[in-house]
Protein backbone atom coordinates (compact mmCIF):
# COMPACT_ATOMS: atom_id res chain seq x y z
CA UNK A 1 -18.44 159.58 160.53
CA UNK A 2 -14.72 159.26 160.19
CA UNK A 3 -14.03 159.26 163.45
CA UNK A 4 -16.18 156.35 163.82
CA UNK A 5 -14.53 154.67 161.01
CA UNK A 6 -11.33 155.36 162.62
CA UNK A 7 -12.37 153.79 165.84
CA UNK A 8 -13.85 150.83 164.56
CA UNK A 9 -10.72 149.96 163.06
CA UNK A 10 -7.96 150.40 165.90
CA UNK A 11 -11.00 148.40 167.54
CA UNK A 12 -10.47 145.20 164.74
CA UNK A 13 -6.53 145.77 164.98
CA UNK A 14 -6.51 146.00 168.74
CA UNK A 15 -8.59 142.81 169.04
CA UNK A 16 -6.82 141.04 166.03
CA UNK A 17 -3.63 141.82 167.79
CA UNK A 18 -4.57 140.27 171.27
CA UNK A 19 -5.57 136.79 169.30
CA UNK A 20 -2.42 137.05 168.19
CA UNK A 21 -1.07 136.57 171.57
CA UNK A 22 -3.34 134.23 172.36
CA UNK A 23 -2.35 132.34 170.36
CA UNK A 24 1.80 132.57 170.90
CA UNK A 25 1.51 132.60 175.61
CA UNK A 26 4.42 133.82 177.51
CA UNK A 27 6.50 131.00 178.04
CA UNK A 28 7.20 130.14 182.31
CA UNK A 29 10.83 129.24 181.58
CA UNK A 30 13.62 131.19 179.15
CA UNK A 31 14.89 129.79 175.96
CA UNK A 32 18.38 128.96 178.15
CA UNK A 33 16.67 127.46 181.28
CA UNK A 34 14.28 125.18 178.14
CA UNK A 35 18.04 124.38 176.33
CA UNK A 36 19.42 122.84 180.18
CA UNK A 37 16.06 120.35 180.16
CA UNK A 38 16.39 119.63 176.45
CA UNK A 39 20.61 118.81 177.19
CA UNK A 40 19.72 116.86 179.94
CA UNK A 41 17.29 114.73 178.12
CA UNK A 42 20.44 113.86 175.63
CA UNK A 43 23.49 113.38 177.78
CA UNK A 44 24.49 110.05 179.42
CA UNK A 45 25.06 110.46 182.76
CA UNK A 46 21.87 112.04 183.51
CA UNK A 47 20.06 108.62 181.05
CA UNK A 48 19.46 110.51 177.83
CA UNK A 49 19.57 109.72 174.22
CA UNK A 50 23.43 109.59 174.27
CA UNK A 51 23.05 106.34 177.20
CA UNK A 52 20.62 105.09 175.27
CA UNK A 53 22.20 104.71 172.09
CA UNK A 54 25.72 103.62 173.52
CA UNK A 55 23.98 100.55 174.78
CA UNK A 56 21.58 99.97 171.78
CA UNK A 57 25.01 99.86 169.61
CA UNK A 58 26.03 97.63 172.27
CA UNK A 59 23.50 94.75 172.23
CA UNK A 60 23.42 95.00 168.48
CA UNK A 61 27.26 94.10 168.40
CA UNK A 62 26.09 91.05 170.67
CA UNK A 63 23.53 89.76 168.67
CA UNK A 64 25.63 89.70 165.50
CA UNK A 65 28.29 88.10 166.80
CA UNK A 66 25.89 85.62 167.98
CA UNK A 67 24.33 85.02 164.50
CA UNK A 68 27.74 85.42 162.41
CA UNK A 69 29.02 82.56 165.07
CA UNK A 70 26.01 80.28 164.30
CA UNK A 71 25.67 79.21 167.74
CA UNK A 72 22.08 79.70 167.69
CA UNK A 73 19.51 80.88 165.19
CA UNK A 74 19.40 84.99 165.20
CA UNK A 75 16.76 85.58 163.46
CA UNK A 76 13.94 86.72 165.18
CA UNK A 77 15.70 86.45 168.26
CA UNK A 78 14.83 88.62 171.35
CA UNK A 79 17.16 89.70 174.64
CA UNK A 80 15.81 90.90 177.64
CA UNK A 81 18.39 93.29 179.63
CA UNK A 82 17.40 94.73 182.84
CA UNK A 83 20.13 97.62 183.31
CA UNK A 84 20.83 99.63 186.92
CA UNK A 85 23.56 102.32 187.96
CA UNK A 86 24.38 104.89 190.26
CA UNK A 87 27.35 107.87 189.95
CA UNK A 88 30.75 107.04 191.32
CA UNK A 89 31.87 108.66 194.98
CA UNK A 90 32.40 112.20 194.53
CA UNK A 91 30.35 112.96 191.12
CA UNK A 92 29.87 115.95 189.84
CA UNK A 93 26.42 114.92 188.99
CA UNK A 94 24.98 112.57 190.81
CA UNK A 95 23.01 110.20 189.80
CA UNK A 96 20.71 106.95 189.56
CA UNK A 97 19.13 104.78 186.89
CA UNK A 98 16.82 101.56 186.25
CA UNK A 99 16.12 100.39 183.08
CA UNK A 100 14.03 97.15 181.31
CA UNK A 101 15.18 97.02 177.51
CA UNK A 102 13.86 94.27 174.83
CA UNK A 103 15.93 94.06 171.56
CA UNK A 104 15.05 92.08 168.68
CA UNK A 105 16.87 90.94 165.64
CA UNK A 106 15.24 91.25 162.47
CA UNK A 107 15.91 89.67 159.21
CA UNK A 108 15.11 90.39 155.59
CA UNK A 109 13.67 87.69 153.15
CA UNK A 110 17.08 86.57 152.51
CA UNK A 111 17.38 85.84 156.40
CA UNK A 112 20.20 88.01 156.70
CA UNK A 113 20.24 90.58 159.47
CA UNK A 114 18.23 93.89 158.79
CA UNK A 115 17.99 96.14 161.96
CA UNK A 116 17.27 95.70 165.35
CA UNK A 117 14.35 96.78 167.14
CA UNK A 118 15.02 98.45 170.74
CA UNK A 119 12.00 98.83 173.01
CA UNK A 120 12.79 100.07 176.35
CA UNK A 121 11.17 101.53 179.77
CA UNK A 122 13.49 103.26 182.56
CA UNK A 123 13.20 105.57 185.77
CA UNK A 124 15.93 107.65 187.36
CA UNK A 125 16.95 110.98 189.22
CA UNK A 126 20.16 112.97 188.96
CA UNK A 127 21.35 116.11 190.71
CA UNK A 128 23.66 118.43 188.54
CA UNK A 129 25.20 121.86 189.29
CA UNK A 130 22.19 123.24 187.50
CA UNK A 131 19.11 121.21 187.24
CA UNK A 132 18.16 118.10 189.17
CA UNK A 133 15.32 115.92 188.37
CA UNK A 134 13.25 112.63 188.84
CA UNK A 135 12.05 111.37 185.46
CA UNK A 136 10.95 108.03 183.88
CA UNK A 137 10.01 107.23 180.02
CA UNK A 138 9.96 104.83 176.82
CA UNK A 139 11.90 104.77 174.03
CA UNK A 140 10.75 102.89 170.66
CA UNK A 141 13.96 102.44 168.55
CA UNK A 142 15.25 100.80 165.30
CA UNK A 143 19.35 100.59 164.81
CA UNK A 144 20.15 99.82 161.12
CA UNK A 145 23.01 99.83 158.71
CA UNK A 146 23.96 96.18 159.96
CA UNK A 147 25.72 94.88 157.32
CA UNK A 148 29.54 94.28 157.97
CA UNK A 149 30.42 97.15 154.88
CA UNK A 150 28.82 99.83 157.08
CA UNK A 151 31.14 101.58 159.18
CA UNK A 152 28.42 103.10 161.37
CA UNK A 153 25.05 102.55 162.82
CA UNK A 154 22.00 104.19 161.81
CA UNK A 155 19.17 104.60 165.07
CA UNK A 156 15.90 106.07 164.15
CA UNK A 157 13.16 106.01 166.47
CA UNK A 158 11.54 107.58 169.63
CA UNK A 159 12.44 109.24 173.11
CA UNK A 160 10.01 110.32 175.66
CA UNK A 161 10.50 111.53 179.31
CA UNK A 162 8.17 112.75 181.69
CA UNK A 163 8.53 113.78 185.30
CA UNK A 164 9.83 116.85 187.60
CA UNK A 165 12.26 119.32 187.61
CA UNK A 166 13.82 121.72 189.80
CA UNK A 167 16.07 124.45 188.34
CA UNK A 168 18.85 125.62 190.74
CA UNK A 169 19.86 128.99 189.28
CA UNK A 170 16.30 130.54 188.41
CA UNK A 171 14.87 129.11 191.32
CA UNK A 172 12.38 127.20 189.64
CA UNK A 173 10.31 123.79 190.04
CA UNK A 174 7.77 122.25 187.96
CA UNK A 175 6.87 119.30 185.85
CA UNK A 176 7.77 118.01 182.08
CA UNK A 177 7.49 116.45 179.35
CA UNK A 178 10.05 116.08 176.25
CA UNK A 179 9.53 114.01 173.43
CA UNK A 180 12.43 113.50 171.07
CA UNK A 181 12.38 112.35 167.44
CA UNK A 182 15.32 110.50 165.95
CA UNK A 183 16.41 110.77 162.36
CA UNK A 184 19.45 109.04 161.00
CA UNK A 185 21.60 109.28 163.98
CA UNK A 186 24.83 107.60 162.72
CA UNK A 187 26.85 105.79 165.60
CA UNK A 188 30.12 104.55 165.41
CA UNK A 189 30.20 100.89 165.15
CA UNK A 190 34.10 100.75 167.06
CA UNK A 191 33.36 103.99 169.61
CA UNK A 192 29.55 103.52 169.53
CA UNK A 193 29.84 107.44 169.84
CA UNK A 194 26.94 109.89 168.02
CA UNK A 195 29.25 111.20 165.20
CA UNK A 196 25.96 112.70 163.19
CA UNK A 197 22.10 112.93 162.54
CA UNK A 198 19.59 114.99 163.17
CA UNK A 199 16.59 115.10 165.77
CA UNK A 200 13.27 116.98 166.68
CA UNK A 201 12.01 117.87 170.42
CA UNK A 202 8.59 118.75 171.79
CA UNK A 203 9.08 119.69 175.05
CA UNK A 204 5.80 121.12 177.67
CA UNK A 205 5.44 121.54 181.34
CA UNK A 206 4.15 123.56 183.67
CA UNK A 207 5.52 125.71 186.85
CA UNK A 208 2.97 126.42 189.79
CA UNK A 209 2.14 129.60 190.15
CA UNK A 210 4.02 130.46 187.03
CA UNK A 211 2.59 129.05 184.52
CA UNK A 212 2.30 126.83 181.16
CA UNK A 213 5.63 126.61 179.05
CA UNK A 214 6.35 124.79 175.40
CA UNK A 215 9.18 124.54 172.73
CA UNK A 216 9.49 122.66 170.02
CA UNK A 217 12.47 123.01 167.67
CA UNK A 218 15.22 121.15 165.85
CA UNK A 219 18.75 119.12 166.82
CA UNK A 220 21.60 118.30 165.21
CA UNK A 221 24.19 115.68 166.20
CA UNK A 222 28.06 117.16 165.54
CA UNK A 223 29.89 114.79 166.68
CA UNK A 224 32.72 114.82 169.33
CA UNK A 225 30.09 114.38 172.08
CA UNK A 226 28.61 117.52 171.11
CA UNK A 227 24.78 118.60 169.13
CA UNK A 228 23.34 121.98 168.32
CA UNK A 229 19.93 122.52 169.88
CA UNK A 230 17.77 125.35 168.25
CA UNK A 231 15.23 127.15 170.81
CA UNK A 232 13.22 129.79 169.15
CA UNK A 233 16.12 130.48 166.75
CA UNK A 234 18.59 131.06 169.57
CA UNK A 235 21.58 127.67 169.79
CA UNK A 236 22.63 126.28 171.96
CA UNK A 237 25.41 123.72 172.54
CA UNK A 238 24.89 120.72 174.45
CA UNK A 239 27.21 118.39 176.05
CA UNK A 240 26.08 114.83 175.11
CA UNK A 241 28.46 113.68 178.27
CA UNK A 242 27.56 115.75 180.78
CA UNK A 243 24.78 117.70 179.95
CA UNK A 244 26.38 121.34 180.18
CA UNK A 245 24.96 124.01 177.90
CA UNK A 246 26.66 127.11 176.15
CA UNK A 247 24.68 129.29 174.18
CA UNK A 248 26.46 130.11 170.63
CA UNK A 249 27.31 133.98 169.77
């Protein structure tokens, strides 16, 4: 009778412990080769967050000047931009880039300025020394902190990508999708640089033949062109220039 009782329990635990795993799959792609996607979808040249906000600060400068000027009436006002590129001769990473953006002035009941909506659709590929990719996504944005006593902008908001991937060191190709949160990002109004803020990623795909893969996990914006990207409790440090990744001892 014990011996049954014995066996029927490693039978509960044995069976408890596979759900378990069922529940947390093997993962197609390491915690590094997941940090190189995550970087990529945040540096500039290859049309991440970092592009993104540079020109959001940009436009924003634009339409204040236009209503401190008085030359037309701000509020409410909308500006279409429809934005390509391509790397210079000899980059390092090459790439190319289309995007459609719609910004939008809002005002408060005072009719004063009060943050500017950033809506925007884009497409692109880029070949770097590590990953290369063809992607396209949205991004649903709001920059605050308008008001001429605020050194630095605040963007909040939305940043999704979608699209395939081929990484050149594990010899791997597949398809993804990252979605990153914004939270108080502060951008210099003079440098329109990230100097701080935090963020949250969701990123899934899938390799043929490999399988399913999916992180999610926090950022943190350091300034210097740099942010901290946790994977599964390892760091990483991302570029927000270039893209390269360092994982921190």
């Amino acid at each position: 009778m014990k011996k049954n009782k014995a066996w029927l329990f490693l039978s509960l635990f044995a069976v408890a412990f596979a759900c378990q795993d069922d529940d947390e799959p093997a993962n197609s792609i390491t915690t590094e080769e997941a940090a190189i996607i995550i970087s990529s979808s945040l540096a500039s040249n290859t049309s991440g967050v970092s592009f993104v906000s540079n020109k959001s600060a940009n436009v924003t400068e634009d339409l204040l000047a236009d209503n401190a000027s008085g030359r037309i009436a701000a509020c409410g006002l909308s500006q279409n931009l429809d934005l390509s590129g391509a790397s210079p001769a000899g980059a390092t990473t090459t790439y190319s880039y289309d995007f459609s953006y719609k910004f939008k002035l809002n005002c408060n009941t005072q009719s004063l300025p009060s943050d500017v909506s950033v809506n925007l659709s884009y497409s692109g590929a880029f070949d770097a020394p590590k990953l290369a990719a063809e992607h396209s996504g949205i991004a649903e944005l709001t920059v605050s902190g308008l008001e001429e006593a605020e050194v630095d902008f605040l963007l909040n908001g939305l940043y999704k990508r979608n699209g395939s991937f081929e990484n050149k060191e594990a010899l791997k190709s597949g398809n993804t999708i990252i979605e990153i949160t914004l939270k108080d990002v502060m951008i210099n109004k003079e440098t329109h640089q990230i100097i701080s803020g935090t963020g949250t990623y969701l990123l899934s795909g899938t390799i043929p033949d490999k399988g399913d893969f999916k992180y999610t996990g926090d950022i943190t914006f350091q300034g210097a062109d740099a942010a901290e990207v946790n994977v599964k409790g390892e760091k990483f440090t991302s570029n927000l220039k270039n893209g390269d990744v360092s994982k921190k001892q």
